[in-house]
N, C-alpha and C. Protein backbone atom coordinates (compact mmCIF):
# COMPACT_ATOMS: atom_id res chain seq x y z
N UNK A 1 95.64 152.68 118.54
CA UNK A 1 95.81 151.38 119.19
C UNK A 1 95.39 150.25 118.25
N UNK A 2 94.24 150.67 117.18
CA UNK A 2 94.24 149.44 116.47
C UNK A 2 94.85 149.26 115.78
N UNK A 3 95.44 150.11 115.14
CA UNK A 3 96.54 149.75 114.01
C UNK A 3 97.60 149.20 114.32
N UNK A 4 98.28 149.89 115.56
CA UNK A 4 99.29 148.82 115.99
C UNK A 4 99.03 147.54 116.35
N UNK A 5 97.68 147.09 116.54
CA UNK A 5 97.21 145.81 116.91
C UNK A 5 97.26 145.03 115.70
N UNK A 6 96.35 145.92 114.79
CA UNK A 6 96.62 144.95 113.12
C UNK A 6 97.76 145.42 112.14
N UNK A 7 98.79 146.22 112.66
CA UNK A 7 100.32 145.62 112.61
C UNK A 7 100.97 144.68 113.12
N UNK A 8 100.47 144.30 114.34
CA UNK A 8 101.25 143.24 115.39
C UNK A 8 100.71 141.63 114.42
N UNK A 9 99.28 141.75 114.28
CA UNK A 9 98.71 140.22 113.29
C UNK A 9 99.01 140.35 112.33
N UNK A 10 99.19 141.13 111.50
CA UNK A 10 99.90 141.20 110.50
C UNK A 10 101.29 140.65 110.64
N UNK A 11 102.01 140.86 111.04
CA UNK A 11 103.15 140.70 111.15
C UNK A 11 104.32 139.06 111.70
N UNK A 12 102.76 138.84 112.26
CA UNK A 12 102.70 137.10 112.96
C UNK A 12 102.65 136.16 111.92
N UNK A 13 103.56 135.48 111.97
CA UNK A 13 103.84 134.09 111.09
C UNK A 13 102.48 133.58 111.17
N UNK A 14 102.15 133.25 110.22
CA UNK A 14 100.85 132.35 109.87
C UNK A 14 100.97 130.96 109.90
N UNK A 15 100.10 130.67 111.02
CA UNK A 15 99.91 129.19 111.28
C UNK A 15 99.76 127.84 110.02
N UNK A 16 100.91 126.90 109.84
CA UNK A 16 100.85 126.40 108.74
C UNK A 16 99.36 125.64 109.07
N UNK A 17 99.11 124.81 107.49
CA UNK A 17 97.30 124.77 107.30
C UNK A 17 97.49 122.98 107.39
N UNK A 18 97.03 122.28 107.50
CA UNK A 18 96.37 121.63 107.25
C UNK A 18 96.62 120.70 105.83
N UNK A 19 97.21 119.58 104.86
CA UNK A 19 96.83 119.85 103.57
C UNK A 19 96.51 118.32 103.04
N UNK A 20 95.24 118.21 102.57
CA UNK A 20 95.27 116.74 102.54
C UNK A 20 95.51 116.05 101.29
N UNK A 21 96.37 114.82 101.93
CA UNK A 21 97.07 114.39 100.29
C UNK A 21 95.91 113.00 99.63
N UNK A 22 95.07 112.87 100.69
CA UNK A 22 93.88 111.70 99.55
C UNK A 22 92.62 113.04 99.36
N UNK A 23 92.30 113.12 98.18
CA UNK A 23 91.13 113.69 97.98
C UNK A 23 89.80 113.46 98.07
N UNK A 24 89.59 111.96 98.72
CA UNK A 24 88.29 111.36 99.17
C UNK A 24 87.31 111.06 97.56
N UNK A 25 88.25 111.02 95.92
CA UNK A 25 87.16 110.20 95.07
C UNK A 25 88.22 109.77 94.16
N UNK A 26 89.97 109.43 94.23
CA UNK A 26 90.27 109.17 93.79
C UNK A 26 91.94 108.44 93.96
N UNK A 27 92.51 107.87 93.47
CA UNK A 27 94.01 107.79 94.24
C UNK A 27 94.60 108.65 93.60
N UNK A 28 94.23 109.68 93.29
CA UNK A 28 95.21 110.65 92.21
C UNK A 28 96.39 111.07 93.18
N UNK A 29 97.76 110.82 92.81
CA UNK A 29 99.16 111.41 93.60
C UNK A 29 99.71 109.67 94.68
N UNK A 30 98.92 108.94 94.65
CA UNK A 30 99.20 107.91 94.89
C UNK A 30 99.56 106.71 93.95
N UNK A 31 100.14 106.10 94.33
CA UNK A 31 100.70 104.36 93.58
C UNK A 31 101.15 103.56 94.54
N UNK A 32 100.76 102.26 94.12
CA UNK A 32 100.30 100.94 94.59
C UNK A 32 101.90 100.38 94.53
N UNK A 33 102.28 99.18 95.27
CA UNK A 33 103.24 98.29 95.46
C UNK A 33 102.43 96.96 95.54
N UNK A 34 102.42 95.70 95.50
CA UNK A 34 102.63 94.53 96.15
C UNK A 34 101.48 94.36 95.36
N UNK A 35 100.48 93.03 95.93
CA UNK A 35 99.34 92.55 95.12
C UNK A 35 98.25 93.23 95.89
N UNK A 36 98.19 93.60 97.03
CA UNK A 36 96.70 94.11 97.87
C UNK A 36 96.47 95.33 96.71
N UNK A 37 95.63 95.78 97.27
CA UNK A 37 95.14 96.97 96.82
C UNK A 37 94.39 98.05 97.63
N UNK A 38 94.06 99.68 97.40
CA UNK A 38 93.30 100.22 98.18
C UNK A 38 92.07 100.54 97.44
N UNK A 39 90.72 100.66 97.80
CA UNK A 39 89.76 100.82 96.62
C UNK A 39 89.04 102.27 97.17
N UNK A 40 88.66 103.02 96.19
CA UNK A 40 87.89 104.24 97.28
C UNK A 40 87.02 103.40 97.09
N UNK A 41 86.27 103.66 98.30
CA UNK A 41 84.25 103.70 98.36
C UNK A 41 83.54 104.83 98.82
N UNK A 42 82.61 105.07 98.91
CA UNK A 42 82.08 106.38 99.56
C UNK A 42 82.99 106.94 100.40
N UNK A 43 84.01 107.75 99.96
CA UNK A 43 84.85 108.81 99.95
C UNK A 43 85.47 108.64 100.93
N UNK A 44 86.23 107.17 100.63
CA UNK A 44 86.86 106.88 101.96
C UNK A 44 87.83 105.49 101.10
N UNK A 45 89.16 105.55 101.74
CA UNK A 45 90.41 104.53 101.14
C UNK A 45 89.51 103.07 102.18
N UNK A 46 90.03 101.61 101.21
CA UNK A 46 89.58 100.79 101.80
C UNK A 46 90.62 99.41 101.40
N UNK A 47 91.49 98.82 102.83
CA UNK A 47 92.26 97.77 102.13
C UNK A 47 91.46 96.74 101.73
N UNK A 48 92.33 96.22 100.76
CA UNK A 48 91.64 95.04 99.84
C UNK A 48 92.64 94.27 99.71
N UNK A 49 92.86 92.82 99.49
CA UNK A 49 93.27 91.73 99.46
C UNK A 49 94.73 91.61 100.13
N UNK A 50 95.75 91.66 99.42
CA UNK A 50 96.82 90.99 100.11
C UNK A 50 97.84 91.67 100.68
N UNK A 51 99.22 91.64 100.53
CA UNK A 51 100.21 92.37 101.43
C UNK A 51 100.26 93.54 100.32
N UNK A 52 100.41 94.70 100.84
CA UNK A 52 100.68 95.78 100.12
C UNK A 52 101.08 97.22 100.09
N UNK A 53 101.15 97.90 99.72
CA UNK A 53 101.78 99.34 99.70
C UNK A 53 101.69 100.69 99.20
N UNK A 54 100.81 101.23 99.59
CA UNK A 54 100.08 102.44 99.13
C UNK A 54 100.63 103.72 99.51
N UNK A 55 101.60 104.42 98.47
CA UNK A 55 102.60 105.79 98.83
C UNK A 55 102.52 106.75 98.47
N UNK A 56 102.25 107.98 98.66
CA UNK A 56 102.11 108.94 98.16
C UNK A 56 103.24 109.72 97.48
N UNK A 57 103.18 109.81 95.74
CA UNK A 57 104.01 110.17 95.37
C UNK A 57 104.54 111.91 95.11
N UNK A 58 104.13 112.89 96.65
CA UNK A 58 104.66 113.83 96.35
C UNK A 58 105.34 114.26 96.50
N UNK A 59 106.35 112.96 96.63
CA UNK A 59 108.08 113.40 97.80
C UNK A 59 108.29 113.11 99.60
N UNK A 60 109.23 113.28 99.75
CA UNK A 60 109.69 112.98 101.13
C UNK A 60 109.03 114.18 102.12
N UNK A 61 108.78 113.57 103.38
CA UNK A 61 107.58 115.34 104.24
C UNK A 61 108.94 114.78 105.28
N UNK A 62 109.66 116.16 105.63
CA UNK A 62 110.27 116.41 106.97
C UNK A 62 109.45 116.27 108.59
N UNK A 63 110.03 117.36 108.86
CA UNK A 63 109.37 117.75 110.35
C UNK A 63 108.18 118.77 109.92
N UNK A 64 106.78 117.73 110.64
CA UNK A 64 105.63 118.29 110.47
C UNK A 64 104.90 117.62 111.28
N UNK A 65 103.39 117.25 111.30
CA UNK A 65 102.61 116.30 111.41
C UNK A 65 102.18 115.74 110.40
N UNK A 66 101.90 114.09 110.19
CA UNK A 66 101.06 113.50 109.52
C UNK A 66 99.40 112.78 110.57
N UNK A 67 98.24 113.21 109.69
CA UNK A 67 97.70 113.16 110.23
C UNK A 67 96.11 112.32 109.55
N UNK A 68 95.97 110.55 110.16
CA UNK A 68 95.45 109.87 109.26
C UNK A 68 94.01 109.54 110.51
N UNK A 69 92.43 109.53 109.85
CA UNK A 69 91.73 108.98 110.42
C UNK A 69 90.98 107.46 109.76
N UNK A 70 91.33 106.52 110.52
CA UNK A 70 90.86 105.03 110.34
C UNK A 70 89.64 104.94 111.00
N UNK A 71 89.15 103.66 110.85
CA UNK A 71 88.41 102.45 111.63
C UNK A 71 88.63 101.58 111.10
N UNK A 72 88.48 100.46 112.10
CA UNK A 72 88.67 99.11 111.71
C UNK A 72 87.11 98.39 111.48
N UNK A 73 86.96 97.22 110.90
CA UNK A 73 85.83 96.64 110.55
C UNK A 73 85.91 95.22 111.46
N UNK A 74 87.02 94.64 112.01
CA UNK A 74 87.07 93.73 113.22
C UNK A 74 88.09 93.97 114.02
N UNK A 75 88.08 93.10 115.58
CA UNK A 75 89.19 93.41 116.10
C UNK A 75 90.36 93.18 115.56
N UNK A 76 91.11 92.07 114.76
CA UNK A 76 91.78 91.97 114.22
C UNK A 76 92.49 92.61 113.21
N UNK A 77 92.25 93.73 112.15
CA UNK A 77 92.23 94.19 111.38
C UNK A 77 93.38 94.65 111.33
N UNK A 78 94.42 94.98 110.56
CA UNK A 78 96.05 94.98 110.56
C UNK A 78 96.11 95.91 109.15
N UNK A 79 96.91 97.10 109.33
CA UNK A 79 97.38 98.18 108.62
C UNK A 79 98.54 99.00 109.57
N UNK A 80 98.95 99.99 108.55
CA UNK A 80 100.07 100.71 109.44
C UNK A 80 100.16 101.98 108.63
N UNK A 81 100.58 102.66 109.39
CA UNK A 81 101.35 103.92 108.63
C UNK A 81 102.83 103.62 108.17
N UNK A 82 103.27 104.09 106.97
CA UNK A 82 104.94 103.99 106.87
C UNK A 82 105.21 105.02 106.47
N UNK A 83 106.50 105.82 107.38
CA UNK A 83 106.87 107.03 107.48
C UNK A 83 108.52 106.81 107.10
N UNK A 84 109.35 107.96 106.53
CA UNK A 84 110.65 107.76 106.84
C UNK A 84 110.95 106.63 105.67
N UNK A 85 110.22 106.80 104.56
CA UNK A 85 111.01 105.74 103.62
C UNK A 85 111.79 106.81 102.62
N UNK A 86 113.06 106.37 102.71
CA UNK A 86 113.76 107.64 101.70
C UNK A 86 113.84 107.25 100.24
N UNK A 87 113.66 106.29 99.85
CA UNK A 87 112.71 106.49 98.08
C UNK A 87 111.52 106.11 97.88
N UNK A 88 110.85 105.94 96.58
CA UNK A 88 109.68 105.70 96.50
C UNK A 88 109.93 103.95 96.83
N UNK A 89 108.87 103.31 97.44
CA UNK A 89 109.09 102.05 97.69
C UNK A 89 108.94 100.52 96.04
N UNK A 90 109.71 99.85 96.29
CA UNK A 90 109.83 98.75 94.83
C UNK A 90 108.96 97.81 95.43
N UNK A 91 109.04 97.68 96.36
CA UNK A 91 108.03 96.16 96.77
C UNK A 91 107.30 96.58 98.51
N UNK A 92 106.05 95.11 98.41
CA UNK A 92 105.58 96.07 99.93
C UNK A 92 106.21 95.83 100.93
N UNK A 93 107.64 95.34 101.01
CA UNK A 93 108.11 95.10 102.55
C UNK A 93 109.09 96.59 102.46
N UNK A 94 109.14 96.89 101.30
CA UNK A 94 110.48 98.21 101.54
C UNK A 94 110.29 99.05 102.63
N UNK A 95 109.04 99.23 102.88
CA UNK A 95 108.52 100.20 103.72
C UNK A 95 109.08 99.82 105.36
N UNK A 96 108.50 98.41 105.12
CA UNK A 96 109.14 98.16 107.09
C UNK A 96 110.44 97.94 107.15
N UNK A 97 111.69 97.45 106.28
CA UNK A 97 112.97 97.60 106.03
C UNK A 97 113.02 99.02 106.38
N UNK A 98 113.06 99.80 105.69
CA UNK A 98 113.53 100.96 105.08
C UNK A 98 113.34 102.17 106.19
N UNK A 99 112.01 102.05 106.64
CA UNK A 99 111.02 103.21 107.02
C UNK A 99 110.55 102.77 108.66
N UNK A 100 109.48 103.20 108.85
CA UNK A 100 109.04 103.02 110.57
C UNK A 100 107.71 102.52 109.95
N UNK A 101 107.20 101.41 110.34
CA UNK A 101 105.93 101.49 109.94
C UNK A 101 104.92 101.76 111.59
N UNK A 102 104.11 102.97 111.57
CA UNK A 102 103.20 103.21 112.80
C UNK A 102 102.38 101.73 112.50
N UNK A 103 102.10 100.99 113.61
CA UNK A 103 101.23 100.20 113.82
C UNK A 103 99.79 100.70 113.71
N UNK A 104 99.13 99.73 112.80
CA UNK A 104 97.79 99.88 113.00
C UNK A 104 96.78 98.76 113.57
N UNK A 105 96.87 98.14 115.01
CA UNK A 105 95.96 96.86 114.94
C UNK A 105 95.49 96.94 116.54
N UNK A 106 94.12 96.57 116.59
CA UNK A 106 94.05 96.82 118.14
C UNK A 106 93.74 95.73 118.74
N UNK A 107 94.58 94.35 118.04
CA UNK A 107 94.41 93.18 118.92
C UNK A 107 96.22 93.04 119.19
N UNK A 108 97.20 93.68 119.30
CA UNK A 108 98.60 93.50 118.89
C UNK A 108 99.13 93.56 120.11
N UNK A 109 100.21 93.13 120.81
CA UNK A 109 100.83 92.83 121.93
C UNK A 109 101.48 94.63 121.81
N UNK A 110 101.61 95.19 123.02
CA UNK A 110 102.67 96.27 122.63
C UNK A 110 103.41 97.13 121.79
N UNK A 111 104.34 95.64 121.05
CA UNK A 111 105.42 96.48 119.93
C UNK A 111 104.56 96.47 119.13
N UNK A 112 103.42 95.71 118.69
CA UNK A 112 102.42 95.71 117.66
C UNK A 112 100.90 95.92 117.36
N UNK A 113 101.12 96.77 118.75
CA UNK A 113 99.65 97.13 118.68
C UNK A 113 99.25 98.75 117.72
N UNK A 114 98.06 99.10 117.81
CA UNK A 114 98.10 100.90 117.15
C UNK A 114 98.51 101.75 117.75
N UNK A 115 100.28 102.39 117.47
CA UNK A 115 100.46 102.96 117.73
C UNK A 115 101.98 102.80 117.96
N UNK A 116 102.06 101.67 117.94
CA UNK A 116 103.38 101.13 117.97
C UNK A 116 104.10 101.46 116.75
N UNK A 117 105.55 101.92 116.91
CA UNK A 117 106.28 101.53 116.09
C UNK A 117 106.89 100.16 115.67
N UNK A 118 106.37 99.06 114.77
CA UNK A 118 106.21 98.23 114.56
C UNK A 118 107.32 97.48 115.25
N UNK A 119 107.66 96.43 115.98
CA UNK A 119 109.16 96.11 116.57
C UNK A 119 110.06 96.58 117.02
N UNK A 120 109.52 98.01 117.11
CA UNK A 120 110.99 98.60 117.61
C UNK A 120 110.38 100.09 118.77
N UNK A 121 109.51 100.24 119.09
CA UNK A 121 109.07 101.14 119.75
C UNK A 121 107.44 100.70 120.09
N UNK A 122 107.39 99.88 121.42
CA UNK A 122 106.48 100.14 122.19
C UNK A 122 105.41 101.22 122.17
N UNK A 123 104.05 100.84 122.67
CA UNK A 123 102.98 101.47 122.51
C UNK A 123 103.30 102.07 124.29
N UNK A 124 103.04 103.58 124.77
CA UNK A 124 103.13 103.98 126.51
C UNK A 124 101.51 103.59 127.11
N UNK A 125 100.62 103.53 125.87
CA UNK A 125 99.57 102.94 126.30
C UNK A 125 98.30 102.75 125.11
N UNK A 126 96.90 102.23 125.32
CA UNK A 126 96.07 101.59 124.58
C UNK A 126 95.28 103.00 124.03
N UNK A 127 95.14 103.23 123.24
CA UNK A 127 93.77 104.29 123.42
C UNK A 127 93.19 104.36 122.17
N UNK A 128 92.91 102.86 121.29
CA UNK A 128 92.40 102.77 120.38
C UNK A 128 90.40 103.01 120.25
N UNK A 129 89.80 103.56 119.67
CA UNK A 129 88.92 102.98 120.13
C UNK A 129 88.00 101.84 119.32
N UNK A 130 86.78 101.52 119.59
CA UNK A 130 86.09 99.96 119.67
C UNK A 130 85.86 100.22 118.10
N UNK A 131 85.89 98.57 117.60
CA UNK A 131 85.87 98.77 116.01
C UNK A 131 84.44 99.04 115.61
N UNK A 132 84.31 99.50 114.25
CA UNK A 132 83.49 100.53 113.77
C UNK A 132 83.82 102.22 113.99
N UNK A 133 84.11 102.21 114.96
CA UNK A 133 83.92 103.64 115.31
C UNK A 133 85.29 104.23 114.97
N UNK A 134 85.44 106.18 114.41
CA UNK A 134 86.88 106.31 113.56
C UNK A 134 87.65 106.97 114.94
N UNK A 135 88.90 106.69 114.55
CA UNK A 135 90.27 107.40 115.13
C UNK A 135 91.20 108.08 114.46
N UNK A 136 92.02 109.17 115.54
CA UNK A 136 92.21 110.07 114.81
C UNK A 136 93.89 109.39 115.20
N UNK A 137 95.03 109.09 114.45
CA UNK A 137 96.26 109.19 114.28
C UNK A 137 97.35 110.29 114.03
N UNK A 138 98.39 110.69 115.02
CA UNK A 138 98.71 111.81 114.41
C UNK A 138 100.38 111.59 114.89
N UNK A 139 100.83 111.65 113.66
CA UNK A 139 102.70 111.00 113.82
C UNK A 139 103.45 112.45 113.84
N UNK A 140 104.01 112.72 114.58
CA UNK A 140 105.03 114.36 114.34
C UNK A 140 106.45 113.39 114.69
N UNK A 141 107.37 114.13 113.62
CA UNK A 141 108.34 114.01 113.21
C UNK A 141 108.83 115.59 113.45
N UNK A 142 110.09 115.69 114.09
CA UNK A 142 111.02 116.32 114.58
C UNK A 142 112.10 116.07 114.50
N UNK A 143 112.85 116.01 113.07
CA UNK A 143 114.16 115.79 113.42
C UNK A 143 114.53 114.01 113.65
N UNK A 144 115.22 113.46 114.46
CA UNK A 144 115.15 112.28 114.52
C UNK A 144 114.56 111.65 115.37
N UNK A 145 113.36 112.64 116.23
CA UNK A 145 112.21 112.34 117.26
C UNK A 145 111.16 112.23 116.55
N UNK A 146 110.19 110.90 116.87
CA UNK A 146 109.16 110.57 116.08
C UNK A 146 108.21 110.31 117.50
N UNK A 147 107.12 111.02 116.75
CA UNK A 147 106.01 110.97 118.64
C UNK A 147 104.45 110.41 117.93
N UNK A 148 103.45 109.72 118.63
CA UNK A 148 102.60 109.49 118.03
C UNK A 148 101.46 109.59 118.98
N UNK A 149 100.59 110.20 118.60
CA UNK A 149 99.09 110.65 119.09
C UNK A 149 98.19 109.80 118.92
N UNK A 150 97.27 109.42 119.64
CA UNK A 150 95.74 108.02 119.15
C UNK A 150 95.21 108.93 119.75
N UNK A 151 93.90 109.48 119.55
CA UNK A 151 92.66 110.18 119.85
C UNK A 151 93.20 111.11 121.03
N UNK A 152 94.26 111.78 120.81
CA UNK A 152 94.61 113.11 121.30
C UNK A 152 95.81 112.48 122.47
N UNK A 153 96.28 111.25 122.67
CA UNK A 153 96.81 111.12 123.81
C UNK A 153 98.36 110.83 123.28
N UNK A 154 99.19 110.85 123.73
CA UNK A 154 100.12 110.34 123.38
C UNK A 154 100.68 108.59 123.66
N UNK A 155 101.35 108.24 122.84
CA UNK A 155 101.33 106.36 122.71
C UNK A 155 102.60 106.47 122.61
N UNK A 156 103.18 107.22 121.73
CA UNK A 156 104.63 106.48 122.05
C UNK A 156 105.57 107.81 121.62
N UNK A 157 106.81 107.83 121.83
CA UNK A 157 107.71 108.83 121.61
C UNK A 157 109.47 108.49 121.48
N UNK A 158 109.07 108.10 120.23
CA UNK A 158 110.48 107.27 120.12
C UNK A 158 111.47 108.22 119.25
N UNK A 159 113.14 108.24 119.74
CA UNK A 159 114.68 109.25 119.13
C UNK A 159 115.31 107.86 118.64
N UNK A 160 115.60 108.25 117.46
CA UNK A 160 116.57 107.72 116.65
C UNK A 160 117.79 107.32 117.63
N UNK A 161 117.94 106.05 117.68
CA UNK A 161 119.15 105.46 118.15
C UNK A 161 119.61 105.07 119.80
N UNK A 162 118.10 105.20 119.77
CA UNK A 162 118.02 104.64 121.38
C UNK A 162 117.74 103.15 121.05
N UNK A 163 118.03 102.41 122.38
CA UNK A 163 117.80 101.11 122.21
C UNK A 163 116.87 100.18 121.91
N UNK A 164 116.59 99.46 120.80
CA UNK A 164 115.41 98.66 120.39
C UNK A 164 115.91 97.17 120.67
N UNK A 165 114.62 96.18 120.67
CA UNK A 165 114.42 95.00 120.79
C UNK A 165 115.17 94.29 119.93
N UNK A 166 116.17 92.97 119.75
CA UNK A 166 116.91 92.06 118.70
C UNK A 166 115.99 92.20 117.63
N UNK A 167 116.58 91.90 116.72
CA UNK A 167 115.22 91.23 115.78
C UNK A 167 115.77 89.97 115.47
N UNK A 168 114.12 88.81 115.52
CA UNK A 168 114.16 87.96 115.57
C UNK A 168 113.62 87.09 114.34
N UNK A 169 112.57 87.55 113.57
CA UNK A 169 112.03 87.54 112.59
C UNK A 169 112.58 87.86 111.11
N UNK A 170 112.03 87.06 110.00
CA UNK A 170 112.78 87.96 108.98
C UNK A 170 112.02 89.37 108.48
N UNK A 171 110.44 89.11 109.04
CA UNK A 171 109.59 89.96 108.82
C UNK A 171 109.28 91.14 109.58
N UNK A 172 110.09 90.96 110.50
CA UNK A 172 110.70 92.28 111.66
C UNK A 172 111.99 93.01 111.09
N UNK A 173 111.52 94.42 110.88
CA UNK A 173 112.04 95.65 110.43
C UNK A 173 113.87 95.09 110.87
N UNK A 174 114.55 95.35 109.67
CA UNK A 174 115.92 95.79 109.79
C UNK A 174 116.28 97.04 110.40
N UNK A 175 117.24 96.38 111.62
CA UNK A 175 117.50 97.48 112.44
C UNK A 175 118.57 98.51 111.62
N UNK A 176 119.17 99.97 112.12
CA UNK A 176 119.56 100.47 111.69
C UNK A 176 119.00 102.13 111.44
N UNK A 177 119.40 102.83 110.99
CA UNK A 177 118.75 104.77 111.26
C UNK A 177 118.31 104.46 110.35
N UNK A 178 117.01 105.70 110.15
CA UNK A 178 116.09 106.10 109.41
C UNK A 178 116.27 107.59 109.07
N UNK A 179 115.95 108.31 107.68
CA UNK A 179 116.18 109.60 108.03
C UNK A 179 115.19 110.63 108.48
N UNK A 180 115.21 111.61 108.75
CA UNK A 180 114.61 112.45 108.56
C UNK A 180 113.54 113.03 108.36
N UNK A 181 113.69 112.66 106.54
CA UNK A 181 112.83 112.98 105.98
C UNK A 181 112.50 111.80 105.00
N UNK A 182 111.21 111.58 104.50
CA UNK A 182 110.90 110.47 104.06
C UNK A 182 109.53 110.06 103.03
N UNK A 183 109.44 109.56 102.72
CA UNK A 183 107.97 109.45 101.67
C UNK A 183 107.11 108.81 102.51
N UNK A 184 105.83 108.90 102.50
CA UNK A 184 104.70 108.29 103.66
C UNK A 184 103.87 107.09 102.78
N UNK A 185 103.28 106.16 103.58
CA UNK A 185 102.59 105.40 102.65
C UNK A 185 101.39 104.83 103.65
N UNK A 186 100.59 103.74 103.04
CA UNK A 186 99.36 103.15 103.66
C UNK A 186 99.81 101.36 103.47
N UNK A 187 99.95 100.85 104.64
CA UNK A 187 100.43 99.46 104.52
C UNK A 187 98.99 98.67 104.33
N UNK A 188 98.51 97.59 103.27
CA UNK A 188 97.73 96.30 103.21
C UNK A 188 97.92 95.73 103.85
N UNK A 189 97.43 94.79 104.91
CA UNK A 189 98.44 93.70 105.23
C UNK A 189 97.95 92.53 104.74
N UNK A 190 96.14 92.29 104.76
CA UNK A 190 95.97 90.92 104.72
C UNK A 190 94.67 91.21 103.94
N UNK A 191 93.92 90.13 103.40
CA UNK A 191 93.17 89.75 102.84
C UNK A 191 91.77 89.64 103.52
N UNK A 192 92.17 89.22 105.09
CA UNK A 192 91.10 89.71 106.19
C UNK A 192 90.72 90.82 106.33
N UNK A 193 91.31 91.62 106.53
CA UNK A 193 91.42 93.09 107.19
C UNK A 193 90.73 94.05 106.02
N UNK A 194 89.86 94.60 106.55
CA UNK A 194 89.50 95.90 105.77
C UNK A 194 89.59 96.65 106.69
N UNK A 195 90.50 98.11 106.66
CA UNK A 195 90.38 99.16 107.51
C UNK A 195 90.06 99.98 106.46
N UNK A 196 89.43 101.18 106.68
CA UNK A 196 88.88 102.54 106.33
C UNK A 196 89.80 103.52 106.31
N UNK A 197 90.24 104.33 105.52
CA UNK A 197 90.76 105.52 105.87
C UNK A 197 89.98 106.77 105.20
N UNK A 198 89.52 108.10 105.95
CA UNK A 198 88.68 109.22 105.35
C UNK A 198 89.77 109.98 105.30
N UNK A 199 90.66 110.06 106.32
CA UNK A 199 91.63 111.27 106.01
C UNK A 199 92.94 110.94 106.48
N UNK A 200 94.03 111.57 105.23
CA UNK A 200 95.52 111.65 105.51
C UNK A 200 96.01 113.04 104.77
N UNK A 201 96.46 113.93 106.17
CA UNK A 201 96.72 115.30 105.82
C UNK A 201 98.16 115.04 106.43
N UNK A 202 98.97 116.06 105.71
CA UNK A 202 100.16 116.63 106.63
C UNK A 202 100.02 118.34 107.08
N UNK A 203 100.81 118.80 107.78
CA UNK A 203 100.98 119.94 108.39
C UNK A 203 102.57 119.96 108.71
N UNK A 204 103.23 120.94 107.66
CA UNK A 204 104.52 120.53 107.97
C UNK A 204 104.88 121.87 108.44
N UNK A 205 106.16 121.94 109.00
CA UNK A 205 106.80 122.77 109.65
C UNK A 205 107.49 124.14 108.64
């Protein structure tokens, strides 16, 4: 009986791992866009000055999870995830053109709060928590279903080509599909804002 038991685990697909693409003392596999910047500090990413664009250059991640933990340093504090950019990005707006940027801000109306897909996909609800303290972000990508997690709950669950808001702005994402698969990055936004990041892993499919 045991052997057929440790034939049966044996034999079971192994749960993919975990794999994290910042190493907590360096930007090694990353590069910068725009004028902001990210700085490590005690083993942790930190935005710095102006609009900007921080991507990880190890290629496009399909259907998996990406999985980033922040805090903010005020209520205000403005960053994003950008997912779904299909080259490496030239400047820091390519990302919200191009890509989805996950909202990162927990003073933001809805389309722009954490968790939002920036202008174009509503937050289903708040579940940031109070600044200082970290959160866990977790974006799964499926195909042309993009779903997003804040401290285990779900916020939003947006399919390619369902109906989004006009855009009204020039600084509101160009409408239009996204693919697939895509290069991930860390948006700057402002010169105010310092958010924290300790961890950005994927888990892909």
């Amino acid at each position: 009986m045991q052997r057929i038991l440790l034939f049966v685990l044996l034999a079971l697909p192994l749960a993919a791992a975990w794999k994290p693409l910042f190493n907590g003392r360096d930007l090694s596999g990353w590069k910068m866009t725009g004028p902001g910047k990210f700085e490590v500090e005690n083993g942790m990413l930190k935005t710095v000055g102006g609009m900007g664009l921080l991507y990880n250059e190890a290629g496009p991640i399909g259907d998996g999870r990406i999985r980033v933990v922040f805090k903010t340093s005020a209520d205000r504090d403005n960053s994003g995830v950008v997912i779904r950019m299909p080259d490496p990005p030239t400047d820091p707006w390519y990302g919200v053109h191009n890509g989805y940027e996950v909202q990162i801000d927990g003073a933001g109306d809805d389309w722009h709060s954490t968790g939002a897909i920036y202008s174009i996909s509503k937050v289903l609800k708040r579940a940031q928590k109070p600044t200082g303290e970290w959160n866990t972000l977790e974006i799964e990508q499926s195909g042309p279903r993009t779903r997003v997690f804040l401290n285990g709950q779900l916020v939003n669950d947006y399919r390619e080509g369902q109906a989004v808001p006009e855009r009204k702005q020039w600084f509101e994402p160009v409408r239009g599909p996204r693919p697939n698969r895509g290069y991930v990055g860390l948006q700057n936004h402002d010169s105010r804002s310092a958010v924290y990041f300790r961890e950005i892993s994927v888990k892909l499919k």
